[in-house]
Protein backbone atom coordinates (compact mmCIF):
# COMPACT_ATOMS: atom_id res chain seq x y z
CA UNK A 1 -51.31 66.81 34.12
CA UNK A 2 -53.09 67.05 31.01
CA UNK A 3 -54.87 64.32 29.26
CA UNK A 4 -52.04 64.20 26.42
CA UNK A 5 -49.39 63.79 29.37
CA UNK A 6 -51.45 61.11 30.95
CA UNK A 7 -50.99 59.24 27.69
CA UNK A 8 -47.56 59.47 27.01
CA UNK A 9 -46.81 57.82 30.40
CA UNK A 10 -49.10 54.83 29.34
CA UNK A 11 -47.38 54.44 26.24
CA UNK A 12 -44.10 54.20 27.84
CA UNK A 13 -45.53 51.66 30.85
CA UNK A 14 -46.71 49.40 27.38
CA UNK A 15 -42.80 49.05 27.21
CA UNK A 16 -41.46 48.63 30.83
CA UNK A 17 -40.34 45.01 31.54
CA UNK A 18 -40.38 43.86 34.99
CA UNK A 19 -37.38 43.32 35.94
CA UNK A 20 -38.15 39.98 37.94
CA UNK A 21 -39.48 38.48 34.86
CA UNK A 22 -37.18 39.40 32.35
CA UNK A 23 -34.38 37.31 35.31
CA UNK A 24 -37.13 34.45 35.38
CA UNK A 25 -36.93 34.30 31.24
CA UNK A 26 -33.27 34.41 31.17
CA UNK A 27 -32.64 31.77 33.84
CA UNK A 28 -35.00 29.90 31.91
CA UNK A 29 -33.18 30.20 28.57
CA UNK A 30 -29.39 29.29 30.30
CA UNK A 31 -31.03 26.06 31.57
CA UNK A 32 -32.37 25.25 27.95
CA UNK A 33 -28.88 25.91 26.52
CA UNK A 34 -27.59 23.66 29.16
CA UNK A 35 -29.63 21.16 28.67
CA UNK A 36 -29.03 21.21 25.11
CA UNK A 37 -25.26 21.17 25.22
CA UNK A 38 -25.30 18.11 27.62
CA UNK A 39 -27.39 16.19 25.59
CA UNK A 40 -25.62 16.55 22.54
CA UNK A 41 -22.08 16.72 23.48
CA UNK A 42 -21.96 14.43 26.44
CA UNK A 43 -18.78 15.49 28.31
CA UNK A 44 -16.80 12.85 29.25
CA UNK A 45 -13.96 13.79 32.32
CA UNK A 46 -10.02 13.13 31.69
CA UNK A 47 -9.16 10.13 33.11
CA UNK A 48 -5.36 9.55 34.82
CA UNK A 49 -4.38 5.51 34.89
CA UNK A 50 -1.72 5.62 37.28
CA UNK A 51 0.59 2.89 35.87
CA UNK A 52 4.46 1.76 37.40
CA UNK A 53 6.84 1.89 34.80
CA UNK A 54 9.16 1.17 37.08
CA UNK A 55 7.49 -1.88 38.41
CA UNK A 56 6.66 -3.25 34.90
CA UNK A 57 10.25 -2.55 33.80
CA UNK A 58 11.94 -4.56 36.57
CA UNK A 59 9.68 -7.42 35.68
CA UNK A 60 10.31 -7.47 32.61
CA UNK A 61 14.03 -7.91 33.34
CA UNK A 62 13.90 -10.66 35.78
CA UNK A 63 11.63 -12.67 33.69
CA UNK A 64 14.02 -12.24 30.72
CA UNK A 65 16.91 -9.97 30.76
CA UNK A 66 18.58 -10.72 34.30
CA UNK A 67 21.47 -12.66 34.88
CA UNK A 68 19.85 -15.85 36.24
CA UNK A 69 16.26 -15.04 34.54
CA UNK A 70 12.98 -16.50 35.62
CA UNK A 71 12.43 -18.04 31.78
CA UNK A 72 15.10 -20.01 30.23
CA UNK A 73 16.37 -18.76 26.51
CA UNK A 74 13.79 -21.42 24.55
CA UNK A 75 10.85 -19.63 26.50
CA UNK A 76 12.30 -16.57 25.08
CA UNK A 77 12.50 -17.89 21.65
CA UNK A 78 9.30 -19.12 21.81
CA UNK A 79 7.40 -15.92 23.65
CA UNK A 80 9.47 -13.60 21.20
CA UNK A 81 9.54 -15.81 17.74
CA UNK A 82 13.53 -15.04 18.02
CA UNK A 83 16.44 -15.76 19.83
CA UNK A 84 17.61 -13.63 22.65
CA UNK A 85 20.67 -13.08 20.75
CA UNK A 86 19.15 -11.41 18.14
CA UNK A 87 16.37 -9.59 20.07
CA UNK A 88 19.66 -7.66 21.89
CA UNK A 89 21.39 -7.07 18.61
CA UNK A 90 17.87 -5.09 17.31
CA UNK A 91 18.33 -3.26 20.48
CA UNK A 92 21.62 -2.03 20.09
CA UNK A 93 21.31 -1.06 16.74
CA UNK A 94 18.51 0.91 17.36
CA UNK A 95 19.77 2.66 20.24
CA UNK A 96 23.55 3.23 19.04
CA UNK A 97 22.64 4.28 15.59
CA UNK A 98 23.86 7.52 14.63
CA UNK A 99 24.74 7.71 11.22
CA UNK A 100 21.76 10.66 10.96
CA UNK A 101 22.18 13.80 12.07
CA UNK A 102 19.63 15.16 13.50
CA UNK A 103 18.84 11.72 14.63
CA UNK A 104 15.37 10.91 13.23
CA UNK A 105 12.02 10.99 15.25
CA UNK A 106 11.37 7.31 14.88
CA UNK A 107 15.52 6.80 16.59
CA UNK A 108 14.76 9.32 19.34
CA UNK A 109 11.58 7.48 20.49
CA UNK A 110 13.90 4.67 21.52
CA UNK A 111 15.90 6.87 23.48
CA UNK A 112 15.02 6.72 27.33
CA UNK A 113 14.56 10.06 28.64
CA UNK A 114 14.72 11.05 32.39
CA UNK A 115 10.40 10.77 32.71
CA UNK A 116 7.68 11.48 30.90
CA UNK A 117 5.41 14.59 30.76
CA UNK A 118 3.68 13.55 34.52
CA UNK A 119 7.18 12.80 35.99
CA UNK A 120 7.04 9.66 35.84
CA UNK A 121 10.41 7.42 34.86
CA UNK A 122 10.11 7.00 31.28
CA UNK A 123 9.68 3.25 29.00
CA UNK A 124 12.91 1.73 28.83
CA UNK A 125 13.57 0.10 24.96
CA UNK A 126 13.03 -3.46 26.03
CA UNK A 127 9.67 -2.15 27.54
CA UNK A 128 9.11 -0.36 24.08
CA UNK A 129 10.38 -3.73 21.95
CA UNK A 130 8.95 -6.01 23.99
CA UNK A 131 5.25 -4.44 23.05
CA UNK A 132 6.59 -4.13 19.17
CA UNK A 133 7.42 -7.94 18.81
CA UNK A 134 4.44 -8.64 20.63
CA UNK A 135 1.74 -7.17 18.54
CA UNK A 136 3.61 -8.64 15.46
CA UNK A 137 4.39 -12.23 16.93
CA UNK A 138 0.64 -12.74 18.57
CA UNK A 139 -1.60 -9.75 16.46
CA UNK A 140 -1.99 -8.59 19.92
CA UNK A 141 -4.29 -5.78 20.96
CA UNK A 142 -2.01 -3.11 23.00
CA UNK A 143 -5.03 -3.26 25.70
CA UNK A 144 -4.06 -7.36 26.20
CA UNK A 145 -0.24 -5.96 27.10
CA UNK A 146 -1.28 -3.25 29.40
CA UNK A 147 -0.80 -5.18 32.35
CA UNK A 148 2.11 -6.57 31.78
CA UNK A 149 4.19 -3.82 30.26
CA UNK A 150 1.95 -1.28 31.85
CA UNK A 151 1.46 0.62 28.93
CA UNK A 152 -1.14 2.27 27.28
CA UNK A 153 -2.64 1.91 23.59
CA UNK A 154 -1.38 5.04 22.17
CA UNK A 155 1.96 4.44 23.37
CA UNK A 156 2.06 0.49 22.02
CA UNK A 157 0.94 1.63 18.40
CA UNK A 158 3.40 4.25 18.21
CA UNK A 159 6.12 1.54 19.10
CA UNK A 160 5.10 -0.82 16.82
CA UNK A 161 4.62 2.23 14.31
CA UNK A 162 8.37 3.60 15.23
CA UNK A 163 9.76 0.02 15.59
CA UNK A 164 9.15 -1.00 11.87
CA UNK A 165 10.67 2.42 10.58
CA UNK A 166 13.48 1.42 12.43
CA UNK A 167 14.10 -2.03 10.94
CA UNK A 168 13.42 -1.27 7.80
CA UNK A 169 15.97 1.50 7.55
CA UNK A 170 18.19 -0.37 9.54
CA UNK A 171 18.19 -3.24 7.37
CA UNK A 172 16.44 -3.82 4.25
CA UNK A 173 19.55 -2.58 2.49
CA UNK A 174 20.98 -6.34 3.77
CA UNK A 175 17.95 -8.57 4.09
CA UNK A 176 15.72 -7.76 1.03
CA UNK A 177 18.31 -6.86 -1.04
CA UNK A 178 18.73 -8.59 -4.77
CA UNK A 179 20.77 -11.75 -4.95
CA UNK A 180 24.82 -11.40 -6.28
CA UNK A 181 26.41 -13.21 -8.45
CA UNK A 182 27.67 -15.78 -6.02
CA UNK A 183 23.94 -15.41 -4.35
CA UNK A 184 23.21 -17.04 -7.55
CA UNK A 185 26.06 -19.50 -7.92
CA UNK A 186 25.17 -21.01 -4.53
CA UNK A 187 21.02 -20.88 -5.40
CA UNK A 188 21.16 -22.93 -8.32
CA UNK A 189 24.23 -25.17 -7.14
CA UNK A 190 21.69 -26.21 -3.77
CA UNK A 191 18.30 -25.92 -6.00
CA UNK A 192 20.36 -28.83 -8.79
CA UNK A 193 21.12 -30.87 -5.72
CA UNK A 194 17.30 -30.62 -3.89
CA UNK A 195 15.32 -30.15 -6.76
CA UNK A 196 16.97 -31.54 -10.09
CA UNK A 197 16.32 -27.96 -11.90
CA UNK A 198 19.59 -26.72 -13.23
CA UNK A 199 19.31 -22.74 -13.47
CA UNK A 200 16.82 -22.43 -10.80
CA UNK A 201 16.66 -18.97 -8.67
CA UNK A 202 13.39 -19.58 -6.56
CA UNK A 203 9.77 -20.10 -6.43
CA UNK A 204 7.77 -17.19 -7.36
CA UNK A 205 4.11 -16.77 -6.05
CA UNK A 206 1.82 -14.17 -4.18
CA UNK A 207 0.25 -13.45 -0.99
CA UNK A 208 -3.21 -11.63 0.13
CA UNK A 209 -3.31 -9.92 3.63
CA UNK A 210 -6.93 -9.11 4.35
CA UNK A 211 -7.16 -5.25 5.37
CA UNK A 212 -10.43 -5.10 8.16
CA UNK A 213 -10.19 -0.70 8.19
CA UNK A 214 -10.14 -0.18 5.02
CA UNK A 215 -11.73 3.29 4.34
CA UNK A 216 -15.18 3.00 2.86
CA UNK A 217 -13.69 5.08 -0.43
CA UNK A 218 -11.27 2.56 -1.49
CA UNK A 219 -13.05 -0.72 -0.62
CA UNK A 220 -14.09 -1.12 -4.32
CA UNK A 221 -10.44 -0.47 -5.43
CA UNK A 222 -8.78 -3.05 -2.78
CA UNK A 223 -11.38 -5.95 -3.04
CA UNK A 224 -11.33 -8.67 -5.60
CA UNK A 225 -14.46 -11.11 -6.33
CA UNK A 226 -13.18 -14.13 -4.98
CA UNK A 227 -12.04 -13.00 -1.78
CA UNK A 228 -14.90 -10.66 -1.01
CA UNK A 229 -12.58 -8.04 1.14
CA UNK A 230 -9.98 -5.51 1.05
CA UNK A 231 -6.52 -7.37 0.09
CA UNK A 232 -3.63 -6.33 -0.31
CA UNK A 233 -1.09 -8.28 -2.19
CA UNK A 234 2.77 -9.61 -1.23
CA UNK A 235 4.85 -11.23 -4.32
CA UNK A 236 7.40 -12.95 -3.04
CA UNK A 237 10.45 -15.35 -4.71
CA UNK A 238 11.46 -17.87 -1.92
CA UNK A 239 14.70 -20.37 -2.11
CA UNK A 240 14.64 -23.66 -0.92
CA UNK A 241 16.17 -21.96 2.31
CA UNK A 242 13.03 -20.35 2.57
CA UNK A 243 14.73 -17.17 2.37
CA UNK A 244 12.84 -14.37 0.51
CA UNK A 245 14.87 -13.25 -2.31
CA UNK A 246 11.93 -10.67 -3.21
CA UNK A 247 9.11 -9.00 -1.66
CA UNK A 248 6.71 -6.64 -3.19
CA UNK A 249 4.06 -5.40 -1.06
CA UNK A 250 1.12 -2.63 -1.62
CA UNK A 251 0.25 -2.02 -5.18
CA UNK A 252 -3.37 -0.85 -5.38
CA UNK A 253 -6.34 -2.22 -6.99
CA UNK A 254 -7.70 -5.58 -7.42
CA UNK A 255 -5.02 -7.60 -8.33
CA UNK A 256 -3.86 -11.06 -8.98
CA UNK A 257 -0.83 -12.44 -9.58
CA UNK A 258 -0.14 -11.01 -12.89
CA UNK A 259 -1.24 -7.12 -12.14
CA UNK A 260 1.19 -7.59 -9.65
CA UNK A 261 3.87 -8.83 -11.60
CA UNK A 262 3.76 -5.74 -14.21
CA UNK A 263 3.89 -3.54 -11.38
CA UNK A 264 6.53 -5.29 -9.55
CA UNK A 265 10.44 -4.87 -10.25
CA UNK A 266 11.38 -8.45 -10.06
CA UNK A 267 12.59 -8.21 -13.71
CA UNK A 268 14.09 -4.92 -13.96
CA UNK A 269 17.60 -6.16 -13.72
CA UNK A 270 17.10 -8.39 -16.43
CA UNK A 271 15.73 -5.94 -18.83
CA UNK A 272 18.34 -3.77 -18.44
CA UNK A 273 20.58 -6.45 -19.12
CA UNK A 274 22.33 -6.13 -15.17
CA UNK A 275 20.94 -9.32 -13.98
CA UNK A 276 23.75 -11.80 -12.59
CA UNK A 277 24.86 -14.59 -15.30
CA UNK A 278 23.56 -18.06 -14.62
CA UNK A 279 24.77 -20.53 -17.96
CA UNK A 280 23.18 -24.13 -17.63
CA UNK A 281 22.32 -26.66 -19.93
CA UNK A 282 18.89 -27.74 -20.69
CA UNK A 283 17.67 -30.56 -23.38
CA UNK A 284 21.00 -29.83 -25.25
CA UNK A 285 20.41 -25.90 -25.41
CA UNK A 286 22.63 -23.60 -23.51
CA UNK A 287 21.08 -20.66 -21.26
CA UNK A 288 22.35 -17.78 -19.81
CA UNK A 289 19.60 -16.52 -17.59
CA UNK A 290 18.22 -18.12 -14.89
CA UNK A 291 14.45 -18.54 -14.10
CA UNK A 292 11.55 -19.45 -11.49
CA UNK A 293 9.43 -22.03 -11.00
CA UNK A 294 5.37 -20.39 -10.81
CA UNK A 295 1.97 -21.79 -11.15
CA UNK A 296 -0.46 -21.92 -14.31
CA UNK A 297 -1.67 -18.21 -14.20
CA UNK A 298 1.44 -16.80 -15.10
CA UNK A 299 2.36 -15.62 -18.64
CA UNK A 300 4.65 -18.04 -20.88
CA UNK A 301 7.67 -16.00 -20.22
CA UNK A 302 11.44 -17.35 -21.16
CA UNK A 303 12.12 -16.90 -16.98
CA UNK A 304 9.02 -18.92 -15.76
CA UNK A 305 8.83 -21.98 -15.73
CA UNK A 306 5.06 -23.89 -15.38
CA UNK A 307 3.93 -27.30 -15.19
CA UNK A 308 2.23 -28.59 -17.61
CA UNK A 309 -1.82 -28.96 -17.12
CA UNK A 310 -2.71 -31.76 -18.58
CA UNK A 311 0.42 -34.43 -19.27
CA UNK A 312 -0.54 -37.21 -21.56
CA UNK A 313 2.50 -38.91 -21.30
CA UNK A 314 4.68 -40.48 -18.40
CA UNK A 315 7.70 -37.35 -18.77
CA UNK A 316 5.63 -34.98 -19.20
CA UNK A 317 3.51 -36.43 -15.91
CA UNK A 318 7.23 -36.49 -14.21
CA UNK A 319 8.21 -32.65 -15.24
CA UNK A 320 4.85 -31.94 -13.40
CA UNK A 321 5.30 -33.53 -10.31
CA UNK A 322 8.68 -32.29 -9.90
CA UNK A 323 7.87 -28.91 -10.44
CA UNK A 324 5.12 -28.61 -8.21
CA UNK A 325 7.08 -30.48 -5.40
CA UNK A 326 9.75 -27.86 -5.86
CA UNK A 327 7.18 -25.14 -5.92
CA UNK A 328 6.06 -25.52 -2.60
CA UNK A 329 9.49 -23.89 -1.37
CA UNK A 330 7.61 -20.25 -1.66
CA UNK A 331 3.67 -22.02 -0.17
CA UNK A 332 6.30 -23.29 2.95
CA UNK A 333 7.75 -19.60 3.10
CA UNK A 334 4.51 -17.95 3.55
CA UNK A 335 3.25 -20.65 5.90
CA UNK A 336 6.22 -20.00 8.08
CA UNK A 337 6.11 -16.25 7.64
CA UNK A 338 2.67 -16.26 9.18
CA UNK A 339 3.05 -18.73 11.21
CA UNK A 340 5.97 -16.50 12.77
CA UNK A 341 3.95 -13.37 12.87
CA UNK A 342 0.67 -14.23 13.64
CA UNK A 343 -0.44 -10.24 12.70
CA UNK A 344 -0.16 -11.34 8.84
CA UNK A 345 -2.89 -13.64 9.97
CA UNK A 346 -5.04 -11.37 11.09
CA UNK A 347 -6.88 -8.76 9.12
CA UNK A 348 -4.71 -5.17 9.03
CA UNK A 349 -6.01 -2.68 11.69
CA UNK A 350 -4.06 0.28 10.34
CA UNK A 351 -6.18 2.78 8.27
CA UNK A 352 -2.64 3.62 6.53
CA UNK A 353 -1.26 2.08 3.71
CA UNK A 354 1.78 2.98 4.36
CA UNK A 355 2.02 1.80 7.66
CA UNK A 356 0.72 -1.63 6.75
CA UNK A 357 4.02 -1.73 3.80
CA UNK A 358 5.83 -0.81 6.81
CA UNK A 359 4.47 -3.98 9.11
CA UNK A 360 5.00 -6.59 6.55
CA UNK A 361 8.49 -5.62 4.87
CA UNK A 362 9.63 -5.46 9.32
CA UNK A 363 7.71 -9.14 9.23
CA UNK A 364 10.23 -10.06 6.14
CA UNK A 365 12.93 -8.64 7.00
CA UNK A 366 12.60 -9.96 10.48
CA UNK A 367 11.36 -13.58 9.14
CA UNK A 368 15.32 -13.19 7.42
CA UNK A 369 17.39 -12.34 10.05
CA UNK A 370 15.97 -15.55 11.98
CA UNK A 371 16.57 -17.85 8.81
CA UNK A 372 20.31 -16.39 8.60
CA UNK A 373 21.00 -16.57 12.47
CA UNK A 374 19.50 -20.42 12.74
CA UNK A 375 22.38 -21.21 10.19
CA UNK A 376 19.90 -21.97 7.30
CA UNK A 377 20.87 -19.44 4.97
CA UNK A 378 22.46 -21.00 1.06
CA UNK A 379 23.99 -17.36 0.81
CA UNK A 380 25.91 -17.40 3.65
């Protein structure tokens, strides 16, 4: 071999790996990348709760449901912030309706089917209503209900969520509707007995309800300086019933009372001239309209009616303490509203705003049904 040959083959050696150390260096680069991807992404393993629907279901209906029942109806009443009367009619109407075809996703939910994905006998619709009315009568957590209803927190949100479609499309055609003529007729008949105010239609007033996941964006556009959080704002017009006549619920931005009144459509009827007729005499003048009775910060409108701030003589002093005694009929409404859902107490969990409309209009409309079925209703 000549010398030129001898130097090729050294050239070419330069560039021969050994093949047990090139194995070494790529053993040692998959353990790297392992190492890397584990400390990163931890992976966490699927979990399977084996829960008894069955079990939970049949509980459920002795303690409640069964002929002779383990609870008496007030336990009911008091665990469920309704009677059992009316807690069955919800479920019937929810399960019977059919007035949609294709019945809509939020219906179907509520339909039992034969099991669920692992073959397991699927949540009946007490099971599913029972974890609805709880959230909203206690602001429950769905992990406080799990081992009761055995259920698990995906499933109790999307009841709740389904639940209040249901109601309100079920009813807030009935139960938030606008008053009728002889809505009115009895109103201001009962409100000239109670109250002394000829012409009356309600007390008018406004509600915050704190919002706790608020996204960071909007926190600036839902928070107002003296309460410091995320509100959102309810107007309501309450009879001396307590029935709410009107409920407005979600406009953005920092609001008070009056934002909310601009925005609102409590008046819409009267500028179109469709409102219902309500003549009465006052000091010698005749009126056609009626009004409501509303704090100091509203505007000196012909259909509000304020007290005065500072009376300097003894019927002046008289107007004011009758007004603000009749006032309180809305302040008892909201007390008894959250009172009766203890989630309007609470700070809204939803990140949604539209399923947080959703929770308080079902809370109204709800809060109605139980003022018409304990025979307390004027309009009835």
């Amino acid at each position: 071999m000549s010398s030129s040959d001898e130097d090729s083959v050294a050239n070419i050696q330069k560039f021969v790996v050994d093949p047990q150390m090139l194995q070494t260096f790529v053993d040692f680069l998959e353990n790297e990348e392992q190492g890397a991807e584990s400390s990163m992404v931890p992976r966490i393993p699927r979990r399977t709760i084996h829960r008894n629907h069955v079990e939970a279901a049949t509980r459920l209906w002795n303690h409640y449901f069964a002929p002779e029942p383990v609870y008496p109806d007030d336990y009911f009443r008091r665990r469920f912030r309704m009677p059992k009367e009316l807690f069955l009619r919800l479920c019937r109407g929810i399960h019977h309706f059919n007035s949609i075809q294709p019945l809509p996703a939020h219906f179907q939910f509520f339909q039992q089917g034969p099991s669920d994905c692992a073959g397991r006998p699927a949540f009946n619709i007490f099971q599913k209503l029972t974890s609805a009315i709880r959230q909203l009568a206690y602001a429950a957590h769905p992990d406080q209900l799990d081992e009761y209803l055995e259920m698990g927190r995906q499933t109790s949100y999307d009841c709740l969520d389904n639940f209040c479609k249901c109601i309100y499309q079920l009813y807030h055609e009935e139960y938030l509707r606008r008053p009728t003529q002889e809505d009115v007729e009895r109103l201001t008949a009962k409100h000239l007995e109670v109250h002394g105010f000829p012409g009356m239609l309600g007390s008018l007033d406004c509600m915050h309800w704190g919002w706790r996941n608020c996204p960071v964006a909007w926190q600036g556009h839902y928070t107002r300086g003296d309460k410091g959080h995320p509100t959102i704002m309810l107007e309501a017009v309450a009879s001396y019933d307590l029935w709410l006549w009107h409920a407005y619920f979600g406009p953005a931005g920092s609001n008070n009372d009056i934002n909310v009144l601009n925005e609102s459509d409590l008046f819409d009827d009267l500028l179109q001239d469709n409102a219902p007729q309500v003549p009465f005499v006052a000091n010698g003048e005749n009126f056609t309209k009626g009004y409501y009775l509303a704090d100091g910060i509203y505007p000196d409108w012909a259909t509000i009616v304020k007290s005065f701030k500072c009376p300097m003589d003894p019927k002046t002093s008289k107007f004011k303490r009758y007004q603000e005694a009749a006032r309180k009929d809305v302040e008892r409404a909201f007390g008894v509203l959250q009172g009766r859902w203890e989630i309007i107490q609470q700070h809204a969990r939803p990140y949604s705003v539209n399923k947080i409309k959703r929770i308080m209009y079902t809370c109204v409309i709800l809060y109605n049904m139980i003022v018409e079925f304990n025979g307390r209703a004027i309009s009835i």
